[in-house]
Every structure is written in structure tokens, then in C-alpha cells.
Protein backbone atom coordinates (compact mmCIF):
# COMPACT_ATOMS: atom_id res chain seq x y z
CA UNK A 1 0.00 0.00 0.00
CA UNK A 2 1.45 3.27 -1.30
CA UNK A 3 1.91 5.91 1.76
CA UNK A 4 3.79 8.60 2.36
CA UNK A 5 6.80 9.31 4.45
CA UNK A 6 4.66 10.77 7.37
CA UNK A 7 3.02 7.12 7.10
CA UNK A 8 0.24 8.68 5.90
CA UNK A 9 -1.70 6.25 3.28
CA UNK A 10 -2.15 8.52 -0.30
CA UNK A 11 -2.27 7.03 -3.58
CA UNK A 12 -4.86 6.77 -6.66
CA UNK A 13 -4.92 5.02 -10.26
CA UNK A 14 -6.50 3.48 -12.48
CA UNK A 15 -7.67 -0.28 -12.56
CA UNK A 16 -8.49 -3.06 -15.65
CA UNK A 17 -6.16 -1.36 -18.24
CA UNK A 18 -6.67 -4.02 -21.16
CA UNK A 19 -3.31 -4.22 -22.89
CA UNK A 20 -3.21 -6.47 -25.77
CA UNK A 21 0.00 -5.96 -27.31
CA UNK A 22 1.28 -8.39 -30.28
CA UNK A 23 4.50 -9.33 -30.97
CA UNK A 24 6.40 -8.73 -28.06
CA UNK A 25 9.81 -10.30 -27.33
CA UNK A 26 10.35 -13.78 -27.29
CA UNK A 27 11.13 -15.82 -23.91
CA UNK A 28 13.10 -18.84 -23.46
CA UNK A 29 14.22 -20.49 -19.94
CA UNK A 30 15.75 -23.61 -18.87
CA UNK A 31 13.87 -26.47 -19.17
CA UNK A 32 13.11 -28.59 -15.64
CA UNK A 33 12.04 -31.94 -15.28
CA UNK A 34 8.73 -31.28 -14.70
CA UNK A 35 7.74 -29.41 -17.41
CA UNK A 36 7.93 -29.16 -21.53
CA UNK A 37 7.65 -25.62 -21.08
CA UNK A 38 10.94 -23.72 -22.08
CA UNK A 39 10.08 -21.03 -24.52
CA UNK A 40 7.36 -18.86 -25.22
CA UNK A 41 6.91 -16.43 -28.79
CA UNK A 42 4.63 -14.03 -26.91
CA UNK A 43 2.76 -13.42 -30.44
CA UNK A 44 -0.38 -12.48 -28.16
CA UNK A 45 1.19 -10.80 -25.01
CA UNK A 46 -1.91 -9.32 -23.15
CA UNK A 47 -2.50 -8.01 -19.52
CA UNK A 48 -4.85 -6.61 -17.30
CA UNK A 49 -3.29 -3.83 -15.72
CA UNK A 50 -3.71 -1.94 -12.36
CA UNK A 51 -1.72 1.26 -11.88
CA UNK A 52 -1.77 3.27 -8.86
CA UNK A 53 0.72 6.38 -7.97
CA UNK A 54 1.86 8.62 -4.70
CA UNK A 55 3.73 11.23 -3.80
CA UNK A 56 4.15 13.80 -1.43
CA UNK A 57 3.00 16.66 -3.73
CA UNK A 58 -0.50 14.99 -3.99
CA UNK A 59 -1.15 15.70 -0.64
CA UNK A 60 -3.20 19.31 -1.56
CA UNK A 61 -5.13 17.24 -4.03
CA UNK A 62 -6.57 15.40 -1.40
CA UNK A 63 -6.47 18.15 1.54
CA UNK A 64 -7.24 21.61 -0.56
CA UNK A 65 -9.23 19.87 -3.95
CA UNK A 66 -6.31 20.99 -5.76
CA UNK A 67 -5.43 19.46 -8.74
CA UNK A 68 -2.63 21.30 -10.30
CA UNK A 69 -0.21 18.16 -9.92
CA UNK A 70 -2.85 15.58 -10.92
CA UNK A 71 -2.16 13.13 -13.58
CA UNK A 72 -5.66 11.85 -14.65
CA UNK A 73 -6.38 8.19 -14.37
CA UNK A 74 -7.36 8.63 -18.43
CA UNK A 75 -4.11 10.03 -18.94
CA UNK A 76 -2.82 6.87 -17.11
CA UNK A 77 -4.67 4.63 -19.18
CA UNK A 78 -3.34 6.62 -22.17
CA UNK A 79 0.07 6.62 -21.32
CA UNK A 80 0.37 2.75 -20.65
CA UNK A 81 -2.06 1.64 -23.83
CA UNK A 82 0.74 3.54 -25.61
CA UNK A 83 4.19 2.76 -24.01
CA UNK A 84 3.21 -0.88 -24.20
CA UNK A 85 4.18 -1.03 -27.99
CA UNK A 86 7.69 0.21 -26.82
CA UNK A 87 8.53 -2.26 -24.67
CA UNK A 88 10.98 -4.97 -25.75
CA UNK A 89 11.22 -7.31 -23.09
CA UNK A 90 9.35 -10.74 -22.75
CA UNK A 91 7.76 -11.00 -19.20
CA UNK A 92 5.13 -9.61 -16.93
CA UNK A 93 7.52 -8.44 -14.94
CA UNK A 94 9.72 -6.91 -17.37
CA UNK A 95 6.79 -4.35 -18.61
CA UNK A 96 5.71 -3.56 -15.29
CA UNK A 97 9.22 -2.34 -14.83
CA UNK A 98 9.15 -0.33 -17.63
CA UNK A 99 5.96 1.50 -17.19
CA UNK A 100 7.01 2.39 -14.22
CA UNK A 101 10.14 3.93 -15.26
CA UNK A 102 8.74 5.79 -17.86
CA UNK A 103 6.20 7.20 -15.62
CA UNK A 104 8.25 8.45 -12.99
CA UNK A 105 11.04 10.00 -16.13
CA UNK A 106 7.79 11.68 -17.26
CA UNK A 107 6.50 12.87 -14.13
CA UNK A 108 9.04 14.24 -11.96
CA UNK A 109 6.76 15.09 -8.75
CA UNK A 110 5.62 11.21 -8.95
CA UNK A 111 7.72 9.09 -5.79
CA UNK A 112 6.34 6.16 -6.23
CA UNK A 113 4.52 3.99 -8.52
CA UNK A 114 2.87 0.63 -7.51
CA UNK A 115 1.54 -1.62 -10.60
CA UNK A 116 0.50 -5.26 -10.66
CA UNK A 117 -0.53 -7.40 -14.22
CA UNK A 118 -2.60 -10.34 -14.54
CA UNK A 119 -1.69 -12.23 -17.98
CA UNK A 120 -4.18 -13.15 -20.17
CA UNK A 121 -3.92 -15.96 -21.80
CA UNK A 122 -4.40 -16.74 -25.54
CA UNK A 123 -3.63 -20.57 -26.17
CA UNK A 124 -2.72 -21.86 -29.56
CA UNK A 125 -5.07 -23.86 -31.65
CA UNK A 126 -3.85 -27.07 -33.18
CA UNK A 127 -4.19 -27.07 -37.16
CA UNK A 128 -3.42 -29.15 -39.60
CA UNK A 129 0.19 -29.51 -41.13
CA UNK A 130 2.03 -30.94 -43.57
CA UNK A 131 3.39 -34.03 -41.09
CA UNK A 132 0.83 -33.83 -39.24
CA UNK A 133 -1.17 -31.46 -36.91
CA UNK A 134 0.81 -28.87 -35.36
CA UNK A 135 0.01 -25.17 -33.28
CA UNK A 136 -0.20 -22.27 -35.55
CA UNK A 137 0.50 -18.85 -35.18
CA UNK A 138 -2.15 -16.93 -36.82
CA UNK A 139 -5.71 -18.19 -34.48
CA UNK A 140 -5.62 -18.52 -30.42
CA UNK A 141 -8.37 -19.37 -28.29
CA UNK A 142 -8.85 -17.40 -25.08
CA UNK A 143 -8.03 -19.52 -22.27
CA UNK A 144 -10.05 -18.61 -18.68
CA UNK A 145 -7.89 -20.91 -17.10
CA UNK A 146 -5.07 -20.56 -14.69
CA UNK A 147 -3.13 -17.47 -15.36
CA UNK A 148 0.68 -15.43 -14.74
CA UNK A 149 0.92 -12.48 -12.32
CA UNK A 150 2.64 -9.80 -10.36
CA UNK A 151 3.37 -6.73 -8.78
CA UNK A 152 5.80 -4.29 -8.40
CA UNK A 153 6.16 -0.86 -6.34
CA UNK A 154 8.84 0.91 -7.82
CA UNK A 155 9.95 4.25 -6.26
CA UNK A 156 12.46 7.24 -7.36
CA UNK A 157 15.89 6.56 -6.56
CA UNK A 158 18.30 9.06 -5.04
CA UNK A 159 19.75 9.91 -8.22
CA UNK A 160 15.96 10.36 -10.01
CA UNK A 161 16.19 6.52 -11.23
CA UNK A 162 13.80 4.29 -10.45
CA UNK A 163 14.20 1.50 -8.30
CA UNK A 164 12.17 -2.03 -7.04
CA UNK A 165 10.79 -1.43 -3.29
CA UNK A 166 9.26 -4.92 -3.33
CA UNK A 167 8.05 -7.28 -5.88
CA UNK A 168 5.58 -10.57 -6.25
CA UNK A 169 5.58 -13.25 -9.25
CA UNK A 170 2.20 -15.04 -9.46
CA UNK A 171 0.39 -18.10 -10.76
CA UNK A 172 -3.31 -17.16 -10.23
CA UNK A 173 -6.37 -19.74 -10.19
CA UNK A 174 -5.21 -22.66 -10.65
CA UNK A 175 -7.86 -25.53 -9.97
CA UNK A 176 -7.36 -29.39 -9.59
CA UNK A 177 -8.78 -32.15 -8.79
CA UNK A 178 -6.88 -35.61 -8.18
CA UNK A 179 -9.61 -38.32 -8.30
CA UNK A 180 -7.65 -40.52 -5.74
CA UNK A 181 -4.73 -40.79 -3.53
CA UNK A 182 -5.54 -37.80 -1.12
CA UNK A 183 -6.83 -38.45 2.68
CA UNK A 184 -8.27 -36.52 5.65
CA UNK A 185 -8.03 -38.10 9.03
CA UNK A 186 -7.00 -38.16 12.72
CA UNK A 187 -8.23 -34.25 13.29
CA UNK A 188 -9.93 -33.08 16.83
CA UNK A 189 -12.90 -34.74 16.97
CA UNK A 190 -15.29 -33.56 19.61
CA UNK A 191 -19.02 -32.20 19.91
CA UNK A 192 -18.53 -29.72 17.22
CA UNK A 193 -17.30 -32.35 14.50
CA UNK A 194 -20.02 -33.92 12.26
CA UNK A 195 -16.91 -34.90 9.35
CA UNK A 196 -16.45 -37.80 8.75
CA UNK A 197 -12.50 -39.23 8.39
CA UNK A 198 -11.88 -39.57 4.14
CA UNK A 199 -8.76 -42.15 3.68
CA UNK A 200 -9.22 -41.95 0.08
CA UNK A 201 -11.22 -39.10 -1.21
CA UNK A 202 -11.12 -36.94 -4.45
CA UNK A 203 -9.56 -33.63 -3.51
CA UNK A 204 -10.66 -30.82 -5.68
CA UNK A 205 -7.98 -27.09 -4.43
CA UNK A 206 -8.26 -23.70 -5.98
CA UNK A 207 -4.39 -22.69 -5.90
CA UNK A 208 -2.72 -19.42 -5.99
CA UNK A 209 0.91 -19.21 -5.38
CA UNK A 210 3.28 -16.41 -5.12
CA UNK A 211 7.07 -16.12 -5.49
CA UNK A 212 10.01 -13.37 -4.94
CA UNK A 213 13.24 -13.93 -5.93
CA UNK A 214 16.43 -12.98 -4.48
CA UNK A 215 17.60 -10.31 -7.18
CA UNK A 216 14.67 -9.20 -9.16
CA UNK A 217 16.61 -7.97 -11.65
CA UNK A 218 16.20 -12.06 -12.47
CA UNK A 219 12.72 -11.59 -13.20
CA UNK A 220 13.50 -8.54 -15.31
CA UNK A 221 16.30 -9.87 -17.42
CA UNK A 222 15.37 -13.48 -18.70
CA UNK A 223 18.96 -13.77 -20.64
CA UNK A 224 20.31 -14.23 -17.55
CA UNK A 225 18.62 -17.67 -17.77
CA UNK A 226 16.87 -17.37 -13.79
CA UNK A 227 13.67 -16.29 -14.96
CA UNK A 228 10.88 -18.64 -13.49
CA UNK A 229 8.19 -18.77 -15.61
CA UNK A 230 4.48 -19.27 -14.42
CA UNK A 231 4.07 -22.20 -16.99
CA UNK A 232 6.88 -24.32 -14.96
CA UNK A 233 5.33 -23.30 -11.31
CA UNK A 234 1.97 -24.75 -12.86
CA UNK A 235 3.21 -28.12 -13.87
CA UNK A 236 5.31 -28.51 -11.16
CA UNK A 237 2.05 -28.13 -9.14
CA UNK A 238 0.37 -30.76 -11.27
CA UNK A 239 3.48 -33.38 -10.69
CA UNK A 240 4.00 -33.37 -7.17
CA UNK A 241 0.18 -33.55 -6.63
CA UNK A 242 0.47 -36.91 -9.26
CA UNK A 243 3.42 -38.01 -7.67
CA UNK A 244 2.19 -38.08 -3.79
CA UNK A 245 -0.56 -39.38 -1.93
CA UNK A 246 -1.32 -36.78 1.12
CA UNK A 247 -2.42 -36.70 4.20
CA UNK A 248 -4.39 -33.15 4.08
CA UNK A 249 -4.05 -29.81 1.45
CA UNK A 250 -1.52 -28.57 4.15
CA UNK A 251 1.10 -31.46 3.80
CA UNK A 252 0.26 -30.90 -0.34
CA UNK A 253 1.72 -27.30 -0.71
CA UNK A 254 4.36 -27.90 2.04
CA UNK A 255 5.72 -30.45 -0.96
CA UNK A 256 5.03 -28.48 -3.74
CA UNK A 257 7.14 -25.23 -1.91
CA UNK A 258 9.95 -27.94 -1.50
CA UNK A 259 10.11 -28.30 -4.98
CA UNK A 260 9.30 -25.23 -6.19
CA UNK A 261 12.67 -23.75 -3.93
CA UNK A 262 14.63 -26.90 -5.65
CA UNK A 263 14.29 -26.27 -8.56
CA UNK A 264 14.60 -22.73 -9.31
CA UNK A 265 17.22 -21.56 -5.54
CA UNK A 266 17.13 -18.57 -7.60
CA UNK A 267 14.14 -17.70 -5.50
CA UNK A 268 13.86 -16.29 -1.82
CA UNK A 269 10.38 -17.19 -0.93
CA UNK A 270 7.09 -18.74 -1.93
CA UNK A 271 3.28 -18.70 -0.97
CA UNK A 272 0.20 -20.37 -1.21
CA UNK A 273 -3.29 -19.08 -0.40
CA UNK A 274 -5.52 -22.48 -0.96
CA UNK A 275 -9.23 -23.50 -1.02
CA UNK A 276 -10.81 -26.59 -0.54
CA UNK A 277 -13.07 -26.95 -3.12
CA UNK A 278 -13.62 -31.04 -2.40
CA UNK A 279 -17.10 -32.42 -3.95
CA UNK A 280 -19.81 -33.92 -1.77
CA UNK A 281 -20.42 -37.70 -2.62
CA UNK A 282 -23.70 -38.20 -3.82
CA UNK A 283 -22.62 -41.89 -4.85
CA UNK A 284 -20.03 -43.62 -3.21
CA UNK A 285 -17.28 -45.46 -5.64
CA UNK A 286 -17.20 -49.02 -4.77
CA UNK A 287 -13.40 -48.94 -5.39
CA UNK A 288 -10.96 -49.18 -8.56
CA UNK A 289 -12.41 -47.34 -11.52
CA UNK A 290 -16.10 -47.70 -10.32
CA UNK A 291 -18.51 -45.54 -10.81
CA UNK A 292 -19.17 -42.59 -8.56
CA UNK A 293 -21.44 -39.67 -8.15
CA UNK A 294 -20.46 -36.04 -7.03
CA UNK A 295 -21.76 -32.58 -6.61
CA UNK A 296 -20.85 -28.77 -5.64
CA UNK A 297 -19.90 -28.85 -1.73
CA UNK A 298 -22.15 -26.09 0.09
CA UNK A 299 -20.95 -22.32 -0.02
CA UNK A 300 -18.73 -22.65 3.13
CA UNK A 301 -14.91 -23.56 1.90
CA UNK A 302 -11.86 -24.25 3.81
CA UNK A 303 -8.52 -22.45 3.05
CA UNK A 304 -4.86 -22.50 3.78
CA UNK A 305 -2.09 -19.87 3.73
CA UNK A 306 1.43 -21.04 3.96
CA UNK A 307 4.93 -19.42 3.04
CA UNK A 308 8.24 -21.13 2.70
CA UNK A 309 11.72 -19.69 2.31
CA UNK A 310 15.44 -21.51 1.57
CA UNK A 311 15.75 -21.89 5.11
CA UNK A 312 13.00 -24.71 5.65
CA UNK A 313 14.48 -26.11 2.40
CA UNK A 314 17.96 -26.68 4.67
CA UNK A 315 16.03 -27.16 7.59
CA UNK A 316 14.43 -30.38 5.63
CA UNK A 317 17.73 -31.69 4.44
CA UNK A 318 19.43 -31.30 7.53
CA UNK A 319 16.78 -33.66 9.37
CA UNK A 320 17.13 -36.22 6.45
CA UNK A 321 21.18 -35.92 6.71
CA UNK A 322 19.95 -36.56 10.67
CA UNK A 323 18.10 -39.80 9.91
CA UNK A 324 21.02 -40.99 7.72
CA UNK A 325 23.47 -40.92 9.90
């Protein structure tokens, strides 16, 4: 939240800025083991953007209605719509950057600018080729599936540059459902509890998780080959929630953070916000690939909020170096 250096909370913007920009740079990252993910042409390279400034000489804007040193949320709108063709880069990340920048050399009573990006996502349609069918790129369908993220506050250096105050990579909405292998027992029962114990049960999650690297200048400058893209958190996701059967949603993401900080010790931190979207049995499965019946659970849903760092990655290893010895 943007405030001032009294402490003082001041900022405004403008919200839902649809960029779709065309052509922007292509990405390409190491592959992992998870994932066939590595490269990306960005031919459709479209974001719904928030944008939200502050700055001490607001202050009168608010306090005396004057609006000599306002910037108009149109002119907002306006000035990202048409800096977005500039841009050169190849991430979320990377434009929110530059926006920023270009704001803040633009407006020099601006201090700070704080900007966040959901991707939207255009998928490929599979055509036919001459071996065979193959993805084109000339028609996309619009996905509403799981999508990229982030944020960024970005304020004026000492020497009028701009620089990163904090920063958060995203995967947003990510739903699914693992038919078996998932259990939920040995929980406080008392008068309150009417649940009954699952030991097998489907286990349907709504999944958003959030990452921040040590140096963002890693999720600014994908040459440097550090750049973790949203496409490898996802199927990462989707593999350790194959691989392992678990004990509750709780022991799921405390896996998937392990691997997540594995893979790419590029990063400082991850998080997870989680819901328990879990379908009420209608019909119960009478084991193997029989038949069952599900519905909708009732409005009420559980949720989860975890965040790990490198240190409970070490933490982990040291306890199985422990056991080993």
C-alpha cells in the first residue's frame, strides 16, 4: 500500500487497463524436469493492468481539492495503452518495470509507482500440417484458465532513477482435482465435528501461489537464464500432486514449496493461499475405476495460507542428513 513518508496512506490510479500488445519479445528459460515448457513467442502478449501512484506533492489534491499536480487516471490509461508497444522485453515483470520507469522520467513530482498485471492468456489452436497437426501462429483461443501475475512498487531513486521497493511473481487460479490418492483423518474430533475421516477421497484445491526472488533484476532480465516462468510453477504443481498421496491440502503445498525452492534456488520465498473446493459424494465409488457420483460442496470452503523460504528447504535436508546418519 502506497503511503507517504509521514506514514500517511495517499495514492490513486486506475484499474483493468486491457493491454493487448502483439509481438512482443520472445522468452526462453531452462527447461526442468517437470515441465515441456521452455520457450514462449509471446505473439499475443496481453495483460490486465492496475496502476496506482503517490507522492508527497499529492497531498493538496486530497487536503485543498487541488489538482494542479494531478495526472488523470485517463491520462494513465493513455500513457500505458501507448508505451506498451515500446517495450521490448518478454515477461510480466519486465513491462511492469518499464511503465514504471517511464512514468516516474515523465513525471518528476511522482515518488512512487505501484503496478501489478494479470496475464491473459491466448492458447494456440492445433491445425493441420504438412506431417501432421501442429500449433499455428495466426488463431488462439482465449483460455479462462489458470493465469501469470505480479506486482511491483517501484519508487524514485536518489539519483531520479527508479528503483524495485518490493516485488511478487504469481500463478493465479489454478484448480485441480486428483480423483484418488488424497486423505483426511486423525483431526480433533469432539461435539462440534459432524466430518467424517476420508482415507481416500477426491480432492478438488483452488491454488494461488506467489514467489520473490532474491535479485529481481532475475525476473526482469530473462537472458540471464533465472527467470521462473508461471508455466513451470503450474506443472510442477500438477506433478507433485500426481506423484504423492497426502495426508491433508496442508502437507500438499508444504511439498510443492519444497520443490518449487529446488528447482529454481534462484528464489527467496514462496506462498500459497488455498481452497478446498472437495465435492460432496452423492454416490459412493465401490473402489478401482467404479462408478461414482459427485456434486458442488455447500458455499462454506476451507482455506490454507502457507509461506516457505530456503531456510526450511535446509532445515528439511538437515533432518534427512539426521536420519542418515
Amino acid at each position: 500500500m502506497l503511503k507517504l513518508s509521514c506514514g500517511r496512506t495517499l495514492y490513486y490510479g486506475k484499474g483493468d487497463v486491457l493491454v493487448y500488445r502483439t509481438y512482443a519479445g520472445p522468452l526462453e528459460t531452462p527447461p526442468i524436469p517437470e515441465s515441456t515448457f521452455s520457450e514462449s513467442r509471446n505473439v499475443i502478449f496481453a495483460h490486465n493492468v492496475k496502476f496506482a501512484v503517490s507522492g508527497e506533492s499529492l497531498l493538496t489534491s486530497f487536503t485543498e481539492g487541488d489538482n494542479r499536480q494531478i495526472v488523470a487516471t485517463d491520462s494513465m490509461k493513455n500513457f500505458i495503452l501507448r508505451h506498451a508497444a515500446s517495450f521490448d522485453g518478454s515477461t510480466t515483470e519486465g513491462l511492469l518495470a518499464f511503465l514504471a520507469e517511464r512514468f516516474l522520467a515523465a513525471y518528476p513530482h511522482i515518488d512512487r509507482v505501484e503496478l501489478s498485471a494479470d496475464r491473459i492468456p491466448f492458447e494456440s489452436l492445433v491445425v493441420p500440417g504438412p506431417g501432421g497437426y501442429m500449433n499455428n501462429d495466426l488463431v488462439y483461443r482465449r483460455s479462462h484458465n489458470d493465469h501469470a501475475s505480479a506486482g511491483m512498487e517501484i519508487v524514485r531513486g536518489p539519483s531520479f532513477g527508479a528503483e524495485i521497493a518490493s516485488h511478487w511473481c504469481g500463478l493465479s487460479e489454478l484448480q485441480l482435482i486428483k480423483i484418488s490418492g488424497s486423505s483426511f483423518a486423525g483431526f480433533i474430533r469432539d461435539e462440534y465435528t459432524t466430518l467424517p475421516e476420508a482415507h481416500d477421497r477426491p480432492l478438488f484445491i483452488f491454488l494461488d501461489l506467489l514467489w520473490r526472488y532474491e535479485d529481481p533484476e532475475d525476473a526482469l532480465r530473462p537472458e540471464r537464464g533465472r527467470y521462473v516462468p508461471a508455466e513451470q510453477v503450474r506443472d510442477i504443481a500438477h506433478n507433485v500432486f500426481y506423484e504423492f498421496a497426502t495426508p491433508s491440502i496442508q502437507y500438499l503445498i508444504w511439498l510443492i514449496g519444497q520443490r518449487l525452492l529446488t528447482r529454481f534456488p534462484q528464489l527467496a520465498e514462496v506462498r500459497f493461499e488455498s481452497n478446498n473446493r472437495t465435492w460432496e459424494t452423492i454416490v459412493e465409488p465401490k473402489g478401482g475405476d467404479a462408478p461414482g457420483v459427485f456434486t458442488e460442496p455447500r458455499p462454506p470452503f476451507g482455506f490454507q495460507g502457507f509461506s516457505m523460504t530456503k531456510d526450511d528447504l535446509l532445515a528439511v535436508r538437515d533432518e534427512a542428513a539426521e536420519a542418515q546418519a
